[in-house]
N, C-alpha and C. Protein backbone atom coordinates (compact mmCIF):
# COMPACT_ATOMS: atom_id res chain seq x y z
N UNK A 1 0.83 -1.20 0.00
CA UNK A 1 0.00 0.00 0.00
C UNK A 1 0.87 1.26 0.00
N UNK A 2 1.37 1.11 0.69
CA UNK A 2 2.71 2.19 0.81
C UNK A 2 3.39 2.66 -0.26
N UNK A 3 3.99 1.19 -0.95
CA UNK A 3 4.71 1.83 -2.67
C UNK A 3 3.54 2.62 -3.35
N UNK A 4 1.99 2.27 -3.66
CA UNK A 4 1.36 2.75 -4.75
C UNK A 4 1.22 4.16 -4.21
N UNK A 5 1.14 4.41 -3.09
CA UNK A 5 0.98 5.58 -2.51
C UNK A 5 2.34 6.33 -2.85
N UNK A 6 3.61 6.19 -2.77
CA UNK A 6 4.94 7.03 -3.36
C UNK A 6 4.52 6.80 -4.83
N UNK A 7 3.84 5.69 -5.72
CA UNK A 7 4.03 5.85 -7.10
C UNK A 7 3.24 7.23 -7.27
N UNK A 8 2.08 7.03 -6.75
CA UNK A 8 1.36 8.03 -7.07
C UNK A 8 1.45 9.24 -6.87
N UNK A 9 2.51 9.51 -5.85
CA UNK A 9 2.79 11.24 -5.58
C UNK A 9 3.71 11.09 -6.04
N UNK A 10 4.55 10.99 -6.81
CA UNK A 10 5.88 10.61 -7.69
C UNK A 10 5.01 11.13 -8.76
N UNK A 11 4.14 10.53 -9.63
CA UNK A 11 3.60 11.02 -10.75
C UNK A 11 2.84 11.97 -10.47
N UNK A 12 2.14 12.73 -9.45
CA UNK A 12 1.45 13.83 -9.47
C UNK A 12 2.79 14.96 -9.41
N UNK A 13 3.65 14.78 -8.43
CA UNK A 13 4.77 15.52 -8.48
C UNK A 13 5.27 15.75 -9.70
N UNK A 14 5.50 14.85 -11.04
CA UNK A 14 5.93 15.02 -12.31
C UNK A 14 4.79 15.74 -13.16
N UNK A 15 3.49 15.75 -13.07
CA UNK A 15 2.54 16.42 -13.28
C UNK A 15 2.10 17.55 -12.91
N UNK A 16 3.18 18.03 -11.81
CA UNK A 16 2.61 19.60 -11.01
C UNK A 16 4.08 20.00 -12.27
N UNK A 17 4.96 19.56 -12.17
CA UNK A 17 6.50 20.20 -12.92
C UNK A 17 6.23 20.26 -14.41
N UNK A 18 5.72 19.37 -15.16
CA UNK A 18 5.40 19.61 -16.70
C UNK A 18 4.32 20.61 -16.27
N UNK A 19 3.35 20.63 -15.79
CA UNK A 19 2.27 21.63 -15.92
C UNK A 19 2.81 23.21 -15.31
N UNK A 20 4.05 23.37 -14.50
CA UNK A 20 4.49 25.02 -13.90
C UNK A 20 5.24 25.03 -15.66
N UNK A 21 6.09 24.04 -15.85
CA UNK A 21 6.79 24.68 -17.22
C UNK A 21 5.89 24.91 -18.57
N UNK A 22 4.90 24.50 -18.57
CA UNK A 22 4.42 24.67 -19.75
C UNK A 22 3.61 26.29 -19.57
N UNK A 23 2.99 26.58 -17.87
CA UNK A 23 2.41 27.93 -17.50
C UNK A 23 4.03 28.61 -17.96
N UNK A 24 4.91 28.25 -17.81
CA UNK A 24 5.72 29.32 -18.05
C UNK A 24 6.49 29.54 -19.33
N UNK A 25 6.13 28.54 -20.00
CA UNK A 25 6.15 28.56 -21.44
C UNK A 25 4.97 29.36 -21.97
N UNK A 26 3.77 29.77 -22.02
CA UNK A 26 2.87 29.80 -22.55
C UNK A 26 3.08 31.72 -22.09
N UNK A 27 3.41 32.10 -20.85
CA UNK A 27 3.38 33.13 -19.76
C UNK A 27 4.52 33.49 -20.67
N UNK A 28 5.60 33.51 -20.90
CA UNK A 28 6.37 33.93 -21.68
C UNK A 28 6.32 34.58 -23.13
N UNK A 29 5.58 33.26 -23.67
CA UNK A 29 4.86 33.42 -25.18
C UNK A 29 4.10 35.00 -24.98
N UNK A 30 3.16 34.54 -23.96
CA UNK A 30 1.80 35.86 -23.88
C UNK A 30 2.56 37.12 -23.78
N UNK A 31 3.78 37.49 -22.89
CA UNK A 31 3.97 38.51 -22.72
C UNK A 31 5.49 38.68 -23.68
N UNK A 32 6.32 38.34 -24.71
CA UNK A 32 7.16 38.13 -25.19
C UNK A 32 6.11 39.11 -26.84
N UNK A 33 5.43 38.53 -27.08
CA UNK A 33 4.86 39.00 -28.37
C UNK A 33 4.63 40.23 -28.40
N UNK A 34 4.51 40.52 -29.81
CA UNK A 34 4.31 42.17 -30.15
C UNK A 34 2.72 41.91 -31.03
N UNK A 35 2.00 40.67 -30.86
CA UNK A 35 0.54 40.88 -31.06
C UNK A 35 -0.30 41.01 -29.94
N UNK A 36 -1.07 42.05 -30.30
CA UNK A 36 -1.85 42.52 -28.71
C UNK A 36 -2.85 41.14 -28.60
N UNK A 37 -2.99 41.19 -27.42
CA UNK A 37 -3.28 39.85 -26.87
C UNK A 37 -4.61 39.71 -25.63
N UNK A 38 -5.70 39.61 -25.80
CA UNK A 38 -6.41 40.00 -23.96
C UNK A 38 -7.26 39.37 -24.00
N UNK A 39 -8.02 39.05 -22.64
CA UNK A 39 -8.53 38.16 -22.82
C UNK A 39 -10.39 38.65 -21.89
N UNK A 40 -11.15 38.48 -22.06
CA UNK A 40 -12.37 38.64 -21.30
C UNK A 40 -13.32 37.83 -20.84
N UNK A 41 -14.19 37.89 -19.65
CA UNK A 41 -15.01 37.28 -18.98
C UNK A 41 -15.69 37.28 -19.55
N UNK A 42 -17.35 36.63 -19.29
CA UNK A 42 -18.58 36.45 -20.24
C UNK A 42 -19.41 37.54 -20.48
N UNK A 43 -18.99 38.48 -19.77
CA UNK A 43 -19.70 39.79 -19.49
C UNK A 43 -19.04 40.96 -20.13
N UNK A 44 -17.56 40.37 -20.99
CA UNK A 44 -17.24 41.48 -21.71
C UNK A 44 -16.00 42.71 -21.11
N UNK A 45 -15.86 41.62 -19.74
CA UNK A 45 -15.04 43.07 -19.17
C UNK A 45 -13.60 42.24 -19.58
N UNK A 46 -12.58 43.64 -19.78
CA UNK A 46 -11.15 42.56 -19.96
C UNK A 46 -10.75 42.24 -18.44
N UNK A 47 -10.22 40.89 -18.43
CA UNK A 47 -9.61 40.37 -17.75
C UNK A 47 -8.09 39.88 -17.21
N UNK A 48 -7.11 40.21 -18.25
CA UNK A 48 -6.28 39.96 -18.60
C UNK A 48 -5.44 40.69 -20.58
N UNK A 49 -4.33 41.48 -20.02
CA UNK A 49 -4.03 41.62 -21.30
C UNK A 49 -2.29 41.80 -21.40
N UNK A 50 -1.99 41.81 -22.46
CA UNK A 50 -0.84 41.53 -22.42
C UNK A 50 0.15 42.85 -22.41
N UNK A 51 1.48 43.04 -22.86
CA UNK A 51 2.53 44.08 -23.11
C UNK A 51 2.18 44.75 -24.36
N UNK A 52 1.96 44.23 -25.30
CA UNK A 52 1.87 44.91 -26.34
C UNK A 52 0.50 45.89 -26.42
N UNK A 53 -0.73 44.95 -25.69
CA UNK A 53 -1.68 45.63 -25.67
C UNK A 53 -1.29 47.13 -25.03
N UNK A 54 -0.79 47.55 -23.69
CA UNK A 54 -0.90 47.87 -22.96
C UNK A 54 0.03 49.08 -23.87
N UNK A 55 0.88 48.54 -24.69
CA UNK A 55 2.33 49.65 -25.60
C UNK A 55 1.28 50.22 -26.51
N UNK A 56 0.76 49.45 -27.48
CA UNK A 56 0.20 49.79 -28.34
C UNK A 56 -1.56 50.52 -28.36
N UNK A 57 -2.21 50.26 -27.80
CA UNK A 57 -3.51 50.82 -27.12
C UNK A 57 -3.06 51.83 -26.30
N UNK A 58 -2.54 51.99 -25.85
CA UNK A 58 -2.23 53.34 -24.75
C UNK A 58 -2.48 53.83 -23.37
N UNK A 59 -3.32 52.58 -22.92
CA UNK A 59 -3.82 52.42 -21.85
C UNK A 59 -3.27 52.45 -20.80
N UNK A 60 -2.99 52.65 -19.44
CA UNK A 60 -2.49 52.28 -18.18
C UNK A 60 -2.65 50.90 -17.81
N UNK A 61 -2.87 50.50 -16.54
CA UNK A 61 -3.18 49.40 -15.96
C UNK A 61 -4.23 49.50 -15.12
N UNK A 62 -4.47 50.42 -14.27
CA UNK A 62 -5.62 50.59 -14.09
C UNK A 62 -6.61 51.41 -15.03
N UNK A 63 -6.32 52.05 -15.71
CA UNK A 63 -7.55 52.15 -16.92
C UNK A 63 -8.28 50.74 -16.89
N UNK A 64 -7.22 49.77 -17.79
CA UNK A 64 -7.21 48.11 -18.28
C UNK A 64 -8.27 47.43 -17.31
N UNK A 65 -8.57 47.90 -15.94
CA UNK A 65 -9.38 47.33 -15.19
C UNK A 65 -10.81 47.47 -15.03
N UNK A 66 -11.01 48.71 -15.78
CA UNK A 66 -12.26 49.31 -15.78
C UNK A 66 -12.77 49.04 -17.29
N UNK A 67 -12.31 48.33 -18.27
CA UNK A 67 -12.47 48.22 -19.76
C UNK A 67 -13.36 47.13 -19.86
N UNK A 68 -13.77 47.06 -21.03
CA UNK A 68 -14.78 46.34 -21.69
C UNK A 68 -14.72 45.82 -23.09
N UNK A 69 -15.02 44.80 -23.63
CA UNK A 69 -14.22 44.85 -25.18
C UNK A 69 -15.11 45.94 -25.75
N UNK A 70 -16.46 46.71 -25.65
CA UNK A 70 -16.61 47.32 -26.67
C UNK A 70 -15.99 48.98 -26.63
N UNK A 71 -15.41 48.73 -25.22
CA UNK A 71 -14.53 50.26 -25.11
C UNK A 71 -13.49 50.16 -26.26
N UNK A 72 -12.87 48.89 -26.56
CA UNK A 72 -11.77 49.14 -27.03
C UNK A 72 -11.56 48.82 -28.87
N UNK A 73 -13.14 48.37 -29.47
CA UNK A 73 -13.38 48.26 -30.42
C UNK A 73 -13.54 49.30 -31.67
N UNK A 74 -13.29 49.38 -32.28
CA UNK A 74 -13.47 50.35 -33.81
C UNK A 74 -15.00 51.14 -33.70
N UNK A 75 -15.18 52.17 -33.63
CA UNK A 75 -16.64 52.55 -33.76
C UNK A 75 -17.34 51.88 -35.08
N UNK A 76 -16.70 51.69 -36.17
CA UNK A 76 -17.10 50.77 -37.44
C UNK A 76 -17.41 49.24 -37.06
N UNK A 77 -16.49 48.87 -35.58
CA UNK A 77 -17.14 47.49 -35.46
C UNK A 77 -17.84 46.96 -34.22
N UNK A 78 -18.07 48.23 -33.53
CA UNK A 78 -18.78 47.86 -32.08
C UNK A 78 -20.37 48.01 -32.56
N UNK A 79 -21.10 47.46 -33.50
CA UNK A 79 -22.35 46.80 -34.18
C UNK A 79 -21.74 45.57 -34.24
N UNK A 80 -20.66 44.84 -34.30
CA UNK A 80 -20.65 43.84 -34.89
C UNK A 80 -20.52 42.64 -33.40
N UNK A 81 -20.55 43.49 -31.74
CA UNK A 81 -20.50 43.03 -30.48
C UNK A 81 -21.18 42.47 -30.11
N UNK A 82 -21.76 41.43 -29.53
CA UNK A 82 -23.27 41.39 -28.73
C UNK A 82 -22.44 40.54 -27.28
């Protein structure tokens, strides 16, 4: 009983380490790029955005908290929101 119990936190342990490197593979990717990048809840508010957004949009960080995707849409394409 004992061994299956070390097998098994042996492989969750190898499963917490591929899964921090791949967050930090991916965390890298997100903030490494020069395509703006963000992401929103179901309700439309942003939740998350990246470096470029933040270079290229012009925004602060707390602005970024108070936003919405149709704040940050084209007046030509905020008809195209729901």
């Amino acid at each position: 009983m004992g061994l299956m119990i070390a097998r098994v936190l042996e492989k969750l342990r190898k499963s917490n380490l591929l899964l921090a490197e791949s967050e930090r593979k991916y965390r890298t990717l997100i903030e490494r790029t020069t395509e703006i990048i963000e992401t929103a809840n179901h309700e439309g508010k942003l939740v998350a955005v990246n470096n470029a957004f933040i270079e290229k949009m012009g925004y602060n960080e707390n602005e970024i908290s108070t936003l919405t995707v149709p704040d940050i849409l084209a007046p030509e394409s905020k008809h195209q929101y729901k």
